[in-house]
PDB file of N, CA and C in Angstrom:
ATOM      1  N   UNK A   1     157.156 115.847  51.330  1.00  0.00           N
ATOM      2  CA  UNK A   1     156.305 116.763  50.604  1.00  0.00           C
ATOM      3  C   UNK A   1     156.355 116.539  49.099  1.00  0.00           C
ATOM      4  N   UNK A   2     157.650 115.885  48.648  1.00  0.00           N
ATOM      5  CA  UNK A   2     157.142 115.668  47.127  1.00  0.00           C
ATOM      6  C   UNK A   2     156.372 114.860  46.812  1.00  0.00           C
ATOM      7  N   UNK A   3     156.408 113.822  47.677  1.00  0.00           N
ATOM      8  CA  UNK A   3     155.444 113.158  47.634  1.00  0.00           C
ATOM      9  C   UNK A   3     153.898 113.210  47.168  1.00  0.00           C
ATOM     10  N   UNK A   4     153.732 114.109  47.502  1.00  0.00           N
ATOM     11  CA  UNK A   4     152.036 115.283  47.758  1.00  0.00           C
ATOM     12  C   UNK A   4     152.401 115.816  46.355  1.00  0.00           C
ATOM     13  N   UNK A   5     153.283 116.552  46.222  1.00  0.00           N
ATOM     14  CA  UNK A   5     153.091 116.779  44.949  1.00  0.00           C
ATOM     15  C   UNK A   5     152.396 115.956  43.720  1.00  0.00           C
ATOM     16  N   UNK A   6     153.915 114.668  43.847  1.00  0.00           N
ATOM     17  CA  UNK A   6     153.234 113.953  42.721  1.00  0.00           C
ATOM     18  C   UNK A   6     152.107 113.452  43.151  1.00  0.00           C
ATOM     19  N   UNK A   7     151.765 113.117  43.853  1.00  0.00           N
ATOM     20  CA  UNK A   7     150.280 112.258  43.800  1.00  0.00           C
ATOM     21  C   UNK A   7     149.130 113.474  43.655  1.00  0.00           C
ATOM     22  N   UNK A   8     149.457 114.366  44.187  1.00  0.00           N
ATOM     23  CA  UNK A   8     148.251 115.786  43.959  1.00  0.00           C
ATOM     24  C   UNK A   8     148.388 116.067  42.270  1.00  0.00           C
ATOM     25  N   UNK A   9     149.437 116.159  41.833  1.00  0.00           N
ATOM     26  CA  UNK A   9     149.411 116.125  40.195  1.00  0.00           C
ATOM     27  C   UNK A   9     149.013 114.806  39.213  1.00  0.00           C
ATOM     28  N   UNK A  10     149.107 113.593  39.857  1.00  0.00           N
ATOM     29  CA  UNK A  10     148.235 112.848  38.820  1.00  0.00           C
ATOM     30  C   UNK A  10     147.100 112.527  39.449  1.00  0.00           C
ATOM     31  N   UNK A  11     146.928 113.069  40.736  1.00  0.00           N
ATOM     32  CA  UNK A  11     145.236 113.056  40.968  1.00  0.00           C
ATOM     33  C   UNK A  11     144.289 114.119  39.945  1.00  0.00           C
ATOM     34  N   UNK A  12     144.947 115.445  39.670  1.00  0.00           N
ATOM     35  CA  UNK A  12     144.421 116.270  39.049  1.00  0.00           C
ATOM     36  C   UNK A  12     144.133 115.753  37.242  1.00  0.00           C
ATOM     37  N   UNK A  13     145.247 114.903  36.995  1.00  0.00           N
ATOM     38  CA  UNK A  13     145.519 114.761  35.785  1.00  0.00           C
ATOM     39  C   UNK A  13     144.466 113.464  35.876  1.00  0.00           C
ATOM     40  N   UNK A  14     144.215 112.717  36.464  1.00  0.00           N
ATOM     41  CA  UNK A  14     143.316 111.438  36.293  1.00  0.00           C
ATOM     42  C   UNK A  14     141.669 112.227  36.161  1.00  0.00           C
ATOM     43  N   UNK A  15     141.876 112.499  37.167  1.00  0.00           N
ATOM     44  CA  UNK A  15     140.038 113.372  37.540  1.00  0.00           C
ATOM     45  C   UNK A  15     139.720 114.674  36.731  1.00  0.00           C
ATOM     46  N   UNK A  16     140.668 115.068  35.529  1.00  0.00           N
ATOM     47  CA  UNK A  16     140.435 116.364  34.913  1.00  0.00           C
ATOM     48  C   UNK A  16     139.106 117.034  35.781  1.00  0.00           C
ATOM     49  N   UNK A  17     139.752 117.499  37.114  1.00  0.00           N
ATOM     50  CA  UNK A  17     139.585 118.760  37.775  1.00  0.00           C
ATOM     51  C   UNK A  17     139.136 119.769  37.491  1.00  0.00           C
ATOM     52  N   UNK A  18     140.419 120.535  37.299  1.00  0.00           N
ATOM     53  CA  UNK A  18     140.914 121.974  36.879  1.00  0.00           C
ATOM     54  C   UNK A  18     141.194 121.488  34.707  1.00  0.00           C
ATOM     55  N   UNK A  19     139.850 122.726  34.615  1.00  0.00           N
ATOM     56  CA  UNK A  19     139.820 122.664  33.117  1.00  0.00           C
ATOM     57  C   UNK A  19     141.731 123.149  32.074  1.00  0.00           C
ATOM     58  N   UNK A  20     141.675 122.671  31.364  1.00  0.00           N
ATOM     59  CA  UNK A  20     143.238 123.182  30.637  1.00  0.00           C
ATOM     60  C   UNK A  20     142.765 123.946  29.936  1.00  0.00           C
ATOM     61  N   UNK A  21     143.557 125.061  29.386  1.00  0.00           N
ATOM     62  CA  UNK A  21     143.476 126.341  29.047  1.00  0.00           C
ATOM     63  C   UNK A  21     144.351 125.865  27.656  1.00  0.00           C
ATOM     64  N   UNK A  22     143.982 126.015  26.738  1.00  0.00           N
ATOM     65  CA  UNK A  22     144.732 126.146  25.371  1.00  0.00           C
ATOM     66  C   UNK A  22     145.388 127.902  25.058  1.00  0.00           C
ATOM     67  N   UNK A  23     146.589 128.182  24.983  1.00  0.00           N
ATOM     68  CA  UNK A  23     146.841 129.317  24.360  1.00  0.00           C
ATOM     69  C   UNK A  23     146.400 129.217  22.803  1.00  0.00           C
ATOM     70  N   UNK A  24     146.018 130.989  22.156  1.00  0.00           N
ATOM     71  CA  UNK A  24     145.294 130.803  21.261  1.00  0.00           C
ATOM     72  C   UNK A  24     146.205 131.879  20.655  1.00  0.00           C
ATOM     73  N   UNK A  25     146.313 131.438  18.822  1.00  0.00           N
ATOM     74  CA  UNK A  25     147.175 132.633  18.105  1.00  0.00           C
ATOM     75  C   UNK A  25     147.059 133.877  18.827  1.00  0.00           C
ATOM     76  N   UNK A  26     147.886 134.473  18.823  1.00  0.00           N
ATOM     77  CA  UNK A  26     147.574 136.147  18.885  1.00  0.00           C
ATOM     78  C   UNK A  26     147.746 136.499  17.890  1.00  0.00           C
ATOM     79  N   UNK A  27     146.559 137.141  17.527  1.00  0.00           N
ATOM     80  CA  UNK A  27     146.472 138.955  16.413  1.00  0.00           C
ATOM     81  C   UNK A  27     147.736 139.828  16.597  1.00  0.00           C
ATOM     82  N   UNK A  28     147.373 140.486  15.157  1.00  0.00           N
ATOM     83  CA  UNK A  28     149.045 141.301  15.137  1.00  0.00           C
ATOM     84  C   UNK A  28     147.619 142.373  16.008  1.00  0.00           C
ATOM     85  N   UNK A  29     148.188 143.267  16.589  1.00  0.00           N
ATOM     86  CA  UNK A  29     147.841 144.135  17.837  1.00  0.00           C
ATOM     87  C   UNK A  29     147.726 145.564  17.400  1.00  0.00           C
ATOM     88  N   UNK A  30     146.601 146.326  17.048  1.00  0.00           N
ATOM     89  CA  UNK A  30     146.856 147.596  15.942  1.00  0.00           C
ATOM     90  C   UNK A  30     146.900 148.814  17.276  1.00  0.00           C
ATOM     91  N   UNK A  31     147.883 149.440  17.188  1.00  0.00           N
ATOM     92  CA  UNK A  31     146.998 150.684  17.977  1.00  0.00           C
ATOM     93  C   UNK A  31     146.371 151.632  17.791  1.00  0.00           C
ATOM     94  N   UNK A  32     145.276 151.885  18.470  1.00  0.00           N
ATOM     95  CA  UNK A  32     144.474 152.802  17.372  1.00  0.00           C
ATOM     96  C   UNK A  32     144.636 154.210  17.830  1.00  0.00           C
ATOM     97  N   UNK A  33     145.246 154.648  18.411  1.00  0.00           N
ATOM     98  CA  UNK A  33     146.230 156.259  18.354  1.00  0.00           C
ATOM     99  C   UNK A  33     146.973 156.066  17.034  1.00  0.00           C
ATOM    100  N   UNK A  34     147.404 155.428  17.027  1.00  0.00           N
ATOM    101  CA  UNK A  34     147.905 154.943  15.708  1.00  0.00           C
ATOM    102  C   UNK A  34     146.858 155.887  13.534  1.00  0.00           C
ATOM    103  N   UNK A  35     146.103 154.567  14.522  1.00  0.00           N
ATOM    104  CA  UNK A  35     145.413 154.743  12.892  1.00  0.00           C
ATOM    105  C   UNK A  35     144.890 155.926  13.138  1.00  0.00           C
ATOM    106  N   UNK A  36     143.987 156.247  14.370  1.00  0.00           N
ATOM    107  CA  UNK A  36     143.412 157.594  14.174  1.00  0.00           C
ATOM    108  C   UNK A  36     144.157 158.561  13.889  1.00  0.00           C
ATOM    109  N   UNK A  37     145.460 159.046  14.040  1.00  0.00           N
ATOM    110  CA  UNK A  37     146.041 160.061  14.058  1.00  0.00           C
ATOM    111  C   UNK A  37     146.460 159.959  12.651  1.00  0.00           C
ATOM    112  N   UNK A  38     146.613 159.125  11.851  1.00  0.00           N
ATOM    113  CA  UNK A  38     146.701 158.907  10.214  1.00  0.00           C
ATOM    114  C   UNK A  38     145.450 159.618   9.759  1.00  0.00           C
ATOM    115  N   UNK A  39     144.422 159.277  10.265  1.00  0.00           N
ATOM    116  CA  UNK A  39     143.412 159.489   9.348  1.00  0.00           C
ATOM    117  C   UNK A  39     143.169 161.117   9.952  1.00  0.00           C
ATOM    118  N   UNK A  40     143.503 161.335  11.117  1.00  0.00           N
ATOM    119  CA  UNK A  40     142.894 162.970  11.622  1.00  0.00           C
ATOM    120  C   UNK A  40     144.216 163.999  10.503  1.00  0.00           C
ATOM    121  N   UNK A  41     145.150 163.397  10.717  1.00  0.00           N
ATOM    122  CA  UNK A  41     146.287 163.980   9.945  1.00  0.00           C
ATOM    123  C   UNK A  41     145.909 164.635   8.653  1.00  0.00           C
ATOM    124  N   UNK A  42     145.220 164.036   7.486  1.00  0.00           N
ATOM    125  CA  UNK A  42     144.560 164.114   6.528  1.00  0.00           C
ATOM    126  C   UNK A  42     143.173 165.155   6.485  1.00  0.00           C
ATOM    127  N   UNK A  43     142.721 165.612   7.760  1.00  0.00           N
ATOM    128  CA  UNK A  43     142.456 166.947   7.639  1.00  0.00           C
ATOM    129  C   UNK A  43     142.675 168.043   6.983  1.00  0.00           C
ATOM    130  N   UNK A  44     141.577 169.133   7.068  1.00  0.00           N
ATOM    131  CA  UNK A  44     142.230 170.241   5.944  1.00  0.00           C
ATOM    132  C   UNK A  44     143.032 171.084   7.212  1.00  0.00           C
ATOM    133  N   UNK A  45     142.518 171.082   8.300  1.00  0.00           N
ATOM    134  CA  UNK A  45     143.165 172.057   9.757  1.00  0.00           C
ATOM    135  C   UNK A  45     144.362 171.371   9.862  1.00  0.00           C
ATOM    136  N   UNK A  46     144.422 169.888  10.073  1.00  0.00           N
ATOM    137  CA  UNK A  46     145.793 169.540  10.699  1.00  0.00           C
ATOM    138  C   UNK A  46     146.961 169.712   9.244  1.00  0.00           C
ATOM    139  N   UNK A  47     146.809 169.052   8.010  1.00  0.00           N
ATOM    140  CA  UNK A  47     147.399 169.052   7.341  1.00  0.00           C
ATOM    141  C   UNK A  47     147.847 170.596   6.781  1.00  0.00           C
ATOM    142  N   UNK A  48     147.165 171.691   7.165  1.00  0.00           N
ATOM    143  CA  UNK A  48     147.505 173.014   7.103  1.00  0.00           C
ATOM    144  C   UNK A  48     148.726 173.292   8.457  1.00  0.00           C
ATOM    145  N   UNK A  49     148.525 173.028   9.088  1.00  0.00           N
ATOM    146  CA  UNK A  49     149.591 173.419  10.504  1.00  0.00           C
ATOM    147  C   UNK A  49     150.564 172.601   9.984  1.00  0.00           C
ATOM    148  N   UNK A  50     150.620 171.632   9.324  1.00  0.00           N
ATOM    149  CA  UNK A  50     151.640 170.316   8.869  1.00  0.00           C
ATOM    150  C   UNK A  50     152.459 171.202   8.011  1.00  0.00           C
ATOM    151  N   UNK A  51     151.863 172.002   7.326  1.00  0.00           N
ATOM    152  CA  UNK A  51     152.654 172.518   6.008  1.00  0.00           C
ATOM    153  C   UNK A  51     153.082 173.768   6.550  1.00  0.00           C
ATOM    154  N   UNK A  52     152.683 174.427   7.403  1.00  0.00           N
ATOM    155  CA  UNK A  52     153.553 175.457   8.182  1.00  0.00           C
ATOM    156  C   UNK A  52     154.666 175.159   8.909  1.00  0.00           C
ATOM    157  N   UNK A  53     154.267 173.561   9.583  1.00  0.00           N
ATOM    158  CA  UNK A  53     155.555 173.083  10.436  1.00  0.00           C
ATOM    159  C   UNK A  53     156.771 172.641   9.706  1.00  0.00           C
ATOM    160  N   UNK A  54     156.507 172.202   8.508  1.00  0.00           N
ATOM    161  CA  UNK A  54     156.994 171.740   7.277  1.00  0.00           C
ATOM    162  C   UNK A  54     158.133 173.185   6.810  1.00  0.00           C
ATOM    163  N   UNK A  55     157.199 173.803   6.464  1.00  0.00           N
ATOM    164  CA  UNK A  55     157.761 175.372   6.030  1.00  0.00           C
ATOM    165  C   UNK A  55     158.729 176.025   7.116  1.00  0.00           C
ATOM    166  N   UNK A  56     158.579 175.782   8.122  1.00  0.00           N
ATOM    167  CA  UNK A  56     159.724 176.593   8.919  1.00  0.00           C
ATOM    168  C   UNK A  56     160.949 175.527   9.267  1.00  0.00           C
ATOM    169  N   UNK A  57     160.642 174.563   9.296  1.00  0.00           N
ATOM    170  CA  UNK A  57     161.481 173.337   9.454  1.00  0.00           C
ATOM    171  C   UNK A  57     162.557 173.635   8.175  1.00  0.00           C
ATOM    172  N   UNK A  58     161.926 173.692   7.197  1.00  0.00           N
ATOM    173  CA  UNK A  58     162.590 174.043   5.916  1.00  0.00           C
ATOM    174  C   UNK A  58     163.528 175.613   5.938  1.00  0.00           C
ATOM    175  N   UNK A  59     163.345 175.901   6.405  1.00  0.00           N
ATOM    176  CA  UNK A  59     163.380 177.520   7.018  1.00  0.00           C
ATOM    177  C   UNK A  59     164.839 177.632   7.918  1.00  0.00           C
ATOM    178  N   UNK A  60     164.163 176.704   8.704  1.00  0.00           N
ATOM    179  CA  UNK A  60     165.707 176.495   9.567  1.00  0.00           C
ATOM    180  C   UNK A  60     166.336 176.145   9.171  1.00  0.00           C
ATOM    181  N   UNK A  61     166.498 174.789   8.495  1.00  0.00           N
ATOM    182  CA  UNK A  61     167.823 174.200   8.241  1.00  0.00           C
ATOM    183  C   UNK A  61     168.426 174.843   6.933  1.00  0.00           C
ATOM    184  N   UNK A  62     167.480 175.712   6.205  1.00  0.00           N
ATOM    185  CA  UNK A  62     168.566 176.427   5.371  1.00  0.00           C
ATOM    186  C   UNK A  62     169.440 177.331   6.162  1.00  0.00           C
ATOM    187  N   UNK A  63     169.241 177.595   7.289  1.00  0.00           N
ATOM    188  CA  UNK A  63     170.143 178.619   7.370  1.00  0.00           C
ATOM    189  C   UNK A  63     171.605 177.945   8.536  1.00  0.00           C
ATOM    190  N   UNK A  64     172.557 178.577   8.518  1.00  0.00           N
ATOM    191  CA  UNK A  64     173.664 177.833   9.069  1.00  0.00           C
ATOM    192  C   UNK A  64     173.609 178.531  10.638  1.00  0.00           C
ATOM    193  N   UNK A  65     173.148 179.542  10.525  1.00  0.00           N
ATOM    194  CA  UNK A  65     173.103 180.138  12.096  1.00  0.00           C
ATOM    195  C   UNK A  65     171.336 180.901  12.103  1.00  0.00           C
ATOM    196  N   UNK A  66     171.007 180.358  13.255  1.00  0.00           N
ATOM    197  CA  UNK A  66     169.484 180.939  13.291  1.00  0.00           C
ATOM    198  C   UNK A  66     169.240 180.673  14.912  1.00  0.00           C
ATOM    199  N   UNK A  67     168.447 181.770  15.575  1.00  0.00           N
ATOM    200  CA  UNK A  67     167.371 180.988  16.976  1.00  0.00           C
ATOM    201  C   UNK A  67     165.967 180.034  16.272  1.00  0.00           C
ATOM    202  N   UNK A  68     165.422 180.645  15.292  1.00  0.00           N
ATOM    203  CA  UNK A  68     164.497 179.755  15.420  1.00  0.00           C
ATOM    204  C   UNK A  68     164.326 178.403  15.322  1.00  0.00           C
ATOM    205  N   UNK A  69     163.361 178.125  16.291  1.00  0.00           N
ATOM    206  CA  UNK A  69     163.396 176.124  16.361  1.00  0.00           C
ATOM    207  C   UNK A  69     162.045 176.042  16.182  1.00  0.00           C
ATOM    208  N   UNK A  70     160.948 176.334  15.896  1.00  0.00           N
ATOM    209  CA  UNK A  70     159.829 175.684  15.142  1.00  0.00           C
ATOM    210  C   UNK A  70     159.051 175.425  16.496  1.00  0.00           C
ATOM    211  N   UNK A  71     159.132 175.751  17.125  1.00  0.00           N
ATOM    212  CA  UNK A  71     158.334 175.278  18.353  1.00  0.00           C
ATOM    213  C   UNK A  71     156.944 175.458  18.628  1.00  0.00           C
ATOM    214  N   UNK A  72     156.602 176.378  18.115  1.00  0.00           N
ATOM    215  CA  UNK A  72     155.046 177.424  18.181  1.00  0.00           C
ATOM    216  C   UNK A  72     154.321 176.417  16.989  1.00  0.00           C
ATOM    217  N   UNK A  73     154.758 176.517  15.916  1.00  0.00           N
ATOM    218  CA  UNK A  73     154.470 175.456  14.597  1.00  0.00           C
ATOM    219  C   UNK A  73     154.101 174.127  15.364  1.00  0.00           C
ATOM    220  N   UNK A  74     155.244 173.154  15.919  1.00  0.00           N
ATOM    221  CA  UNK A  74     155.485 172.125  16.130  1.00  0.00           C
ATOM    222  C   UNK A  74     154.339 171.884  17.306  1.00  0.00           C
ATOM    223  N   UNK A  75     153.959 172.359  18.723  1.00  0.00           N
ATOM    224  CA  UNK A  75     153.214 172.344  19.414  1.00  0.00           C
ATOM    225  C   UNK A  75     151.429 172.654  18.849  1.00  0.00           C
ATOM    226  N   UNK A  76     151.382 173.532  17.611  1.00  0.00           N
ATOM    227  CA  UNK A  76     149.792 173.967  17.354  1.00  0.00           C
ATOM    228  C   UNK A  76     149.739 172.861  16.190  1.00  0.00           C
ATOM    229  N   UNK A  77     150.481 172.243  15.702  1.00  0.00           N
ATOM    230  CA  UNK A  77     150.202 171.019  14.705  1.00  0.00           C
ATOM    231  C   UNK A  77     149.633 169.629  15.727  1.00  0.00           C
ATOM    232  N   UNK A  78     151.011 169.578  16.715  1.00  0.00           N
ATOM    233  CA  UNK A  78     150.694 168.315  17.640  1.00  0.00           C
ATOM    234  C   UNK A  78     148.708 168.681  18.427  1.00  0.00           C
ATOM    235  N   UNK A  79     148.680 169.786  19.429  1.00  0.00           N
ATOM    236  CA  UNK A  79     147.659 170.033  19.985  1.00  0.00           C
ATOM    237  C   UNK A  79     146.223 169.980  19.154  1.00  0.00           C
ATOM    238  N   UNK A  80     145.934 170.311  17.381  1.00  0.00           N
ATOM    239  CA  UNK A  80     145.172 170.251  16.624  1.00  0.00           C
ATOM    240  C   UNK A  80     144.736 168.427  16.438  1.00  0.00           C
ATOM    241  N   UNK A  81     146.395 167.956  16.292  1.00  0.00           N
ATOM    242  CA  UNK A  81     146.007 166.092  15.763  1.00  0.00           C
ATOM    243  C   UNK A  81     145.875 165.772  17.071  1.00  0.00           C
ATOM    244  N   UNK A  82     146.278 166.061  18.169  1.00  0.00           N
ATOM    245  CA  UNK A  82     145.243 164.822  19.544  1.00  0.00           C
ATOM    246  C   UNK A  82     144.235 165.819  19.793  1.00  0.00           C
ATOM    247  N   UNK A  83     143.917 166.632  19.228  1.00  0.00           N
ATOM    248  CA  UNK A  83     142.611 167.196  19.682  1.00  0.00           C
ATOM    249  C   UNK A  83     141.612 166.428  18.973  1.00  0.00           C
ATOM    250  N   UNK A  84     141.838 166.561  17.426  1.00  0.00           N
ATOM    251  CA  UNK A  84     141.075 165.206  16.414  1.00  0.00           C
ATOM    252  C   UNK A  84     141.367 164.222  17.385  1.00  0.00           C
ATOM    253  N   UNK A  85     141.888 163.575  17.544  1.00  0.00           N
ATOM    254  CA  UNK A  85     141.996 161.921  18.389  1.00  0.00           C
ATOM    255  C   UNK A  85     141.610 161.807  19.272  1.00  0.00           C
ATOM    256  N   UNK A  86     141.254 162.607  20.435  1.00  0.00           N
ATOM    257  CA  UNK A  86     140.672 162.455  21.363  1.00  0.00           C
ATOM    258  C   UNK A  86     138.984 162.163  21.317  1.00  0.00           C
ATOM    259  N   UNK A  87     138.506 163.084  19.850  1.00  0.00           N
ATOM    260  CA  UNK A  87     136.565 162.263  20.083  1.00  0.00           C
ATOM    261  C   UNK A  87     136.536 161.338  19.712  1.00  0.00           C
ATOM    262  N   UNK A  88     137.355 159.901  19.411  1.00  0.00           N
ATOM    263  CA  UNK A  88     136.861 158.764  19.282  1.00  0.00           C
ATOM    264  C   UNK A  88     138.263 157.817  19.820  1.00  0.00           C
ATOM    265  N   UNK A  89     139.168 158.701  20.179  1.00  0.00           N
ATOM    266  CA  UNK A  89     140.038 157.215  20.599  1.00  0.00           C
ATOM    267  C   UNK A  89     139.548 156.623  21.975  1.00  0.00           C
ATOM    268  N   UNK A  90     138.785 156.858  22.871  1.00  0.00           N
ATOM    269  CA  UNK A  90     138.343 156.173  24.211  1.00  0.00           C
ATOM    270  C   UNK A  90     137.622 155.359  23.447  1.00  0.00           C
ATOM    271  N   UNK A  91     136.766 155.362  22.660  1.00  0.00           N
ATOM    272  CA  UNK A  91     135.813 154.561  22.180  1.00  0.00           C
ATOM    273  C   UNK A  91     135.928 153.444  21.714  1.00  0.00           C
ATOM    274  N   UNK A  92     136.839 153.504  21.353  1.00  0.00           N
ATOM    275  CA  UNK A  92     137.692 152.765  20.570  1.00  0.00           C
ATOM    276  C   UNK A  92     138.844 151.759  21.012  1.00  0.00           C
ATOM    277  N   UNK A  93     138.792 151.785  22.706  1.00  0.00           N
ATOM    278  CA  UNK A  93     139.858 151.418  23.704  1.00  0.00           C
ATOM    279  C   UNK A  93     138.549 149.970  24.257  1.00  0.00           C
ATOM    280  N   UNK A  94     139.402 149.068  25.012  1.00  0.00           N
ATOM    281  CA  UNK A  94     138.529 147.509  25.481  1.00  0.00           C
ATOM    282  C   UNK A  94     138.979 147.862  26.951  1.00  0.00           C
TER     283      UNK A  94
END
């Protein structure tokens, strides 16, 4: 059977057959959840929830004993920026 091999491989290689495939640079690879969520961020809505999440964050760690953890803040900031991202990131997907 190796036999078959080699002779099936410089049959292919004599008769260019099967076309050769060149690998080609790859692009640096952007993601665009990425950029969109930069640019939705920069909103006057999201960047307002930003500065509340900001503000209690600040809030907490001054203090040495506290329950609050920012969570209500932290969830209506996140839910506002993929809400922006969601009308154009499909679009934007191959």
């Amino acid at each position: 059977m190796a036999w078959f091999a080699a002779f099936y491989g410089k049959l292919v290689e004599n008769l260019q057959i099967l076309p050769r495939v060149h690998a080609q640079e790859e692009e640096e690879l952007v993601d665009p959840q990425t950029v969109l969520r930069e640019k939705c961020h920069q909103g006057p809505k999201v960047e307002a929830l930003y500065a509340k999440y900001q503000e209690c964050n600040d809030r907490v760690n001054s203090r040495s004993k506290t329950t609050e953890i920012c969570q209500e803040e932290l969830f209506d900031y996140l839910h506002e920026l993929d809400h922006c991202v969601t009308h154009t990131l499909f679009s934007k997907l191959k």
